[in-house]
N, C-alpha and C. Protein backbone atom coordinates (compact mmCIF):
# COMPACT_ATOMS: atom_id res chain seq x y z
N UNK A 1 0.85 -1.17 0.00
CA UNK A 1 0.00 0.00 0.00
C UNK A 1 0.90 1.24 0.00
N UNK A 2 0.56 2.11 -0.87
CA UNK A 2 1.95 3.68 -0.68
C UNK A 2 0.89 4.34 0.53
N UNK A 3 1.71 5.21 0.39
CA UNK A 3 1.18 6.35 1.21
C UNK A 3 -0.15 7.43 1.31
N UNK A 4 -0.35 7.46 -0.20
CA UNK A 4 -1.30 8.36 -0.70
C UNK A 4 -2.63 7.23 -0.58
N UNK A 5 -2.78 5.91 -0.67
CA UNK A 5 -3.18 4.82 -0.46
C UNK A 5 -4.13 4.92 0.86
N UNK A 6 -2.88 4.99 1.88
CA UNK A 6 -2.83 4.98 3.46
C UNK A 6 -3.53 6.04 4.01
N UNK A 7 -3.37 7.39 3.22
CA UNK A 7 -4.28 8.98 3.65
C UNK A 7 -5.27 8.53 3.47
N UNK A 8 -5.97 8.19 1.67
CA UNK A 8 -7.31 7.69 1.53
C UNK A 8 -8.07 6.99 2.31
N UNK A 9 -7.60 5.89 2.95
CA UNK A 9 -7.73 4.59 3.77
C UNK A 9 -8.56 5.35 4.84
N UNK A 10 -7.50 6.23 5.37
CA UNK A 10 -7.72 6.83 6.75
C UNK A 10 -9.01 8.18 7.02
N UNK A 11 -8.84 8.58 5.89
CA UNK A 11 -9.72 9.53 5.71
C UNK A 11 -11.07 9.43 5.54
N UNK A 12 -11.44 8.03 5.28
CA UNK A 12 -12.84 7.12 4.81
C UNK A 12 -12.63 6.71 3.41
N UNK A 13 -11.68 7.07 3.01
CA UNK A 13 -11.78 7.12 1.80
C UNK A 13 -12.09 7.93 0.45
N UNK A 14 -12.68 9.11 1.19
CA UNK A 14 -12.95 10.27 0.09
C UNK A 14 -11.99 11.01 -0.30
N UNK A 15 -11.61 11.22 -1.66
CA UNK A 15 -10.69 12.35 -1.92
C UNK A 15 -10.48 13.87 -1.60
N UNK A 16 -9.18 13.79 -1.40
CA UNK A 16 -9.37 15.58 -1.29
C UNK A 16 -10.26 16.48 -1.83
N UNK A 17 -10.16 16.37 -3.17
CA UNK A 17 -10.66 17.49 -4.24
C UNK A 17 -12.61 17.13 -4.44
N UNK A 18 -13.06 16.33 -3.54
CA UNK A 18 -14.51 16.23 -3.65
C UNK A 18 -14.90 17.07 -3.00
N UNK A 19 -15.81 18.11 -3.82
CA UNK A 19 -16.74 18.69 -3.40
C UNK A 19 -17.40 18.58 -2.37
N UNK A 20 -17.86 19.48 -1.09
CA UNK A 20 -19.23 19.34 -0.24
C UNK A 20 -20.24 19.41 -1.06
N UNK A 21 -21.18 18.33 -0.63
CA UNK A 21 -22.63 18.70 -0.49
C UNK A 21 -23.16 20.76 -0.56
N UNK A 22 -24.24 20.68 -1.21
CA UNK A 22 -24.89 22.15 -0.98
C UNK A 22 -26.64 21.68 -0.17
N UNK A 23 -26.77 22.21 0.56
CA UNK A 23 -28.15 22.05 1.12
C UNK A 23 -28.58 23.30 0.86
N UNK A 24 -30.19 23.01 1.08
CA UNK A 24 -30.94 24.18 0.20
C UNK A 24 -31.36 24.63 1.70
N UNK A 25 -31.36 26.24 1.52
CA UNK A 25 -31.32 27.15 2.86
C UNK A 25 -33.28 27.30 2.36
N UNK A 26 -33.89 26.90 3.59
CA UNK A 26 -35.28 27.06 3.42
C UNK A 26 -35.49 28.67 5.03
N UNK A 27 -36.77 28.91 4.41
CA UNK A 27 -36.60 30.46 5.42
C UNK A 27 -37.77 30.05 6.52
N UNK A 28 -37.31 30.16 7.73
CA UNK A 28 -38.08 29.96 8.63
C UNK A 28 -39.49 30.41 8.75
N UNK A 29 -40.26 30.12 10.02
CA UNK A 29 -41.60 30.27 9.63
C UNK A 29 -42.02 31.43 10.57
N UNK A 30 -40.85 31.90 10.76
CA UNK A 30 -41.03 33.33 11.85
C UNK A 30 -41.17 32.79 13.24
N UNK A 31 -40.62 34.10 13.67
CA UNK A 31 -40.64 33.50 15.68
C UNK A 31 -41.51 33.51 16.04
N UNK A 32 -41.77 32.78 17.24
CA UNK A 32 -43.19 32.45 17.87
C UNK A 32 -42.55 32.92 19.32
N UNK A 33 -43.64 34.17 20.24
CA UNK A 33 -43.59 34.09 21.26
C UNK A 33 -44.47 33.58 22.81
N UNK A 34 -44.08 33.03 23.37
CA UNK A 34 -44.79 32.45 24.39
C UNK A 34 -44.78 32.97 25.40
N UNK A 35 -45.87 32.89 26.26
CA UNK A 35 -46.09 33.39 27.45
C UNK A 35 -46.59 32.29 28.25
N UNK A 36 -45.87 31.89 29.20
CA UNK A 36 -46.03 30.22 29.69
C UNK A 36 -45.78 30.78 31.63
N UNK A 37 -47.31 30.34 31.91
CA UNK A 37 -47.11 30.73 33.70
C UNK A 37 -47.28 29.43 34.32
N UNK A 38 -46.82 29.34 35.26
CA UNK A 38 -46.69 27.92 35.75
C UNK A 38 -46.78 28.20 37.49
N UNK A 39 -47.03 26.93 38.10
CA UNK A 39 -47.01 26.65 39.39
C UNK A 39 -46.03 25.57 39.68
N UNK A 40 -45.66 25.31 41.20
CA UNK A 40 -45.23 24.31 41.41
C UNK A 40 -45.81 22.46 40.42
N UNK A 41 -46.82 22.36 40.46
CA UNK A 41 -47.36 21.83 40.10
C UNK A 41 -47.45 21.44 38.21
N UNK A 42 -47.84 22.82 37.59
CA UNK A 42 -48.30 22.14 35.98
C UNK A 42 -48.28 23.40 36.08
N UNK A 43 -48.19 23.54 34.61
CA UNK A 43 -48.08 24.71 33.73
C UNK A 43 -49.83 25.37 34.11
N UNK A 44 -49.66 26.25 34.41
CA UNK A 44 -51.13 27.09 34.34
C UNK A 44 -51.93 27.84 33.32
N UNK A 45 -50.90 28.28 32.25
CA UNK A 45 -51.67 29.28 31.35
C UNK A 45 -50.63 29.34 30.23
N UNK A 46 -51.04 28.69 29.20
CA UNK A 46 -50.24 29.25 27.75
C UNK A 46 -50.66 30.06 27.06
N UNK A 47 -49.41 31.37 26.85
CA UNK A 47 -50.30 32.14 25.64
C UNK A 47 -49.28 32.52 24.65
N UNK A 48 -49.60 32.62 23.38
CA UNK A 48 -49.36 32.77 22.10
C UNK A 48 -49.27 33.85 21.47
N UNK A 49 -48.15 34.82 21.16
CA UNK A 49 -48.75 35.72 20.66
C UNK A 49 -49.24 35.90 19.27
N UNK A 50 -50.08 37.09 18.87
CA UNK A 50 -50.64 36.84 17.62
C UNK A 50 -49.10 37.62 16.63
N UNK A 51 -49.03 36.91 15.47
CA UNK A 51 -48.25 37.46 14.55
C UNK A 51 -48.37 38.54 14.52
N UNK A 52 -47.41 40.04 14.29
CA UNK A 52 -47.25 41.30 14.33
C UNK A 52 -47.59 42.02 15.35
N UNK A 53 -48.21 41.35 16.69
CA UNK A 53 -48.65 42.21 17.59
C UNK A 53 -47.26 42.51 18.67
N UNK A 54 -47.24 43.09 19.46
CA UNK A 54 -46.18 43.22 20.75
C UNK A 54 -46.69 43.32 21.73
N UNK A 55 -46.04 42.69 23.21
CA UNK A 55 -46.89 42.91 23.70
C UNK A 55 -46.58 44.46 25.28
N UNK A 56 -47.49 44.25 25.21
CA UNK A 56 -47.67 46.07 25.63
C UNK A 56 -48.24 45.57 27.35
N UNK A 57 -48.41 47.20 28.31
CA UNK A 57 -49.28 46.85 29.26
C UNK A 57 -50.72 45.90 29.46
N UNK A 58 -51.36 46.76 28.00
CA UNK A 58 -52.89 46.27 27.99
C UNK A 58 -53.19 44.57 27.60
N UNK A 59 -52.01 44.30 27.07
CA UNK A 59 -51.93 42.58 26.43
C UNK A 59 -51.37 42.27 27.70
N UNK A 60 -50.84 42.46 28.48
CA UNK A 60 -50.11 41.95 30.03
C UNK A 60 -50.96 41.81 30.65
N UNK A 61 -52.00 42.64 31.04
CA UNK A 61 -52.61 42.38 32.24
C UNK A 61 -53.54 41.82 31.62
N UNK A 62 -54.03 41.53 30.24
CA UNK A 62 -55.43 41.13 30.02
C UNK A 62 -54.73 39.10 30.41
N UNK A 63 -53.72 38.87 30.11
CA UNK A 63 -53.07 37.62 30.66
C UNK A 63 -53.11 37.51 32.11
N UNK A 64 -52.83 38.61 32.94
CA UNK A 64 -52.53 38.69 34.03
C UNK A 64 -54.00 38.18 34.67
N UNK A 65 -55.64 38.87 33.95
CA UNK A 65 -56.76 38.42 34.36
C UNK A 65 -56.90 37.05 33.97
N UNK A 66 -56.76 36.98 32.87
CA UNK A 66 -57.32 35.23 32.64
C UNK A 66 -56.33 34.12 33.64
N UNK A 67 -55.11 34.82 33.89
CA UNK A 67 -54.47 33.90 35.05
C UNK A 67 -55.07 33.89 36.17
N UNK A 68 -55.60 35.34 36.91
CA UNK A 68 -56.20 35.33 38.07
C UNK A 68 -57.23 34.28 37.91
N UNK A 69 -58.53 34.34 37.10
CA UNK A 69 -59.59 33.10 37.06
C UNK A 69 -58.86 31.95 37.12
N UNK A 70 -57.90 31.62 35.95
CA UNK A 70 -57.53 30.42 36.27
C UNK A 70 -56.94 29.56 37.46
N UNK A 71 -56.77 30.30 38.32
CA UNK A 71 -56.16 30.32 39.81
C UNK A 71 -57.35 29.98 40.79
N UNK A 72 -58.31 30.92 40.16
CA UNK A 72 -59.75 30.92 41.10
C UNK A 72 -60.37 29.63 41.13
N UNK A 73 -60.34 29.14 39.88
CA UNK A 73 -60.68 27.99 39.91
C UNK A 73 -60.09 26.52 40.18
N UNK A 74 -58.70 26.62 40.14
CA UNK A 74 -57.66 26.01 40.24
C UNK A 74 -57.27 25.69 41.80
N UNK A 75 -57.75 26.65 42.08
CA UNK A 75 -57.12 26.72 43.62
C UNK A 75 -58.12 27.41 44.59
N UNK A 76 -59.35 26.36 44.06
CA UNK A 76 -60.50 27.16 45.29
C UNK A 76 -60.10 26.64 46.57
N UNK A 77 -60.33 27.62 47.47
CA UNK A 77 -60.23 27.43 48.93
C UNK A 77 -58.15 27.12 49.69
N UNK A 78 -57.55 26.94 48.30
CA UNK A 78 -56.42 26.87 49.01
C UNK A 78 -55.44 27.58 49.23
N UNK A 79 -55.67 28.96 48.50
CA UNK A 79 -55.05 30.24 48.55
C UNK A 79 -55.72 31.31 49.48
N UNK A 80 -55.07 31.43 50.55
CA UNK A 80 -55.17 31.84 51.37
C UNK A 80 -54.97 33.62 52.05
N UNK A 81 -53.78 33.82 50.85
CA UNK A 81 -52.64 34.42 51.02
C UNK A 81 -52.72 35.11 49.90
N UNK A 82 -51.71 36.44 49.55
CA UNK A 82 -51.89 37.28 48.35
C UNK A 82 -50.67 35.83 47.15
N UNK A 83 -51.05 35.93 45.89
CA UNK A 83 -50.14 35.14 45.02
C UNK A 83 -48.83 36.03 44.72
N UNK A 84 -47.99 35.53 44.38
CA UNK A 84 -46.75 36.39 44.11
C UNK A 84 -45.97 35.89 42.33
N UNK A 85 -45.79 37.13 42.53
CA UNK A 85 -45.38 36.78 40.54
C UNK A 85 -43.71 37.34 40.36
N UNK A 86 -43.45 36.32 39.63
CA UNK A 86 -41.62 36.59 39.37
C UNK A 86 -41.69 36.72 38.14
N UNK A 87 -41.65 37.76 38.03
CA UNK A 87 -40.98 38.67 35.99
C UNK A 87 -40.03 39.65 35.84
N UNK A 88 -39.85 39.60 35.07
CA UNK A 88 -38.26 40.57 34.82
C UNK A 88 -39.20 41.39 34.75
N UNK A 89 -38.23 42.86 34.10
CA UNK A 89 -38.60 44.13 34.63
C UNK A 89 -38.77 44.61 32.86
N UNK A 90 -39.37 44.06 32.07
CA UNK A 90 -39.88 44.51 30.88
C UNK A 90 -41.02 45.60 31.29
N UNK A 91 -41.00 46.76 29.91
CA UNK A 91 -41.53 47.94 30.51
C UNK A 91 -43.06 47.50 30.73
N UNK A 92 -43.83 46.18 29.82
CA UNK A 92 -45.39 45.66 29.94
C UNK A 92 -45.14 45.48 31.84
N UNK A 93 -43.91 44.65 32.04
CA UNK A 93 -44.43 44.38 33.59
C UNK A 93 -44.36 45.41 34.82
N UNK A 94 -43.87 46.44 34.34
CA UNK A 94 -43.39 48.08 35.12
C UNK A 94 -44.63 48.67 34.99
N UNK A 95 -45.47 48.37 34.17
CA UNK A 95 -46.46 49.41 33.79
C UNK A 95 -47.73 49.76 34.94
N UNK A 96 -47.91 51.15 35.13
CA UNK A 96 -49.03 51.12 36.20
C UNK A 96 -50.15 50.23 36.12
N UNK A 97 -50.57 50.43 34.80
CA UNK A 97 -51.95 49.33 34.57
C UNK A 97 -51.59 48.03 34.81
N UNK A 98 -50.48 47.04 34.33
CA UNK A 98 -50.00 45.76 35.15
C UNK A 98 -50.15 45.89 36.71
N UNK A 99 -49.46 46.66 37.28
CA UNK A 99 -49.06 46.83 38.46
C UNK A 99 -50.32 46.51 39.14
N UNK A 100 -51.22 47.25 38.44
CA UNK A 100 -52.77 47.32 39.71
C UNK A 100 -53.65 46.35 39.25
């Protein structure tokens, strides 16, 4: 076996001078954002946003209500106590109307 033999061998066998593969670049289907609240327990509330919208104070807290019901019902009689919420400090969650 020479040498040039022995590279091939080792290499798998493909030659230097072969071409890569081209894969065809397909364009994504755009980002999807989620809004996912959870408990110890199970996820409590998924939400979706709609394509082109952002979301603002008034889209925050209208989540923030459908979480409260879902809690109400979720957790009759065992919440006792005020609930407490951990979110970064995006300006929707700073906002007076969130806040109250």
């Amino acid at each position: 076996m020479t040498r040039s033999q022995s590279n091939n061998q080792w290499s798998g066998g493909i030659p230097a001078y072969a071409a890569p593969k081209k894969f065809r670049v397909q364009n994504s289907s755009g980002k999807v954002l989620a809004s996912i609240f959870s408990d110890q327990d199970a996820i409590s509330l998924t939400d979706y946003l709609p394509k082109g919208q952002t979301i603002n104070a008034e889209y925050y807290s209208s989540l923030l209500v459908q979480l409260k019901d879902i809690l109400r019902d979720k957790c009759r009689g065992k919440v006792t106590r005020a609930v407490l919420f951990f979110h970064d400090n995006a300006p929707a969650h700073r906002a007076l109307a969130t806040q109250e």
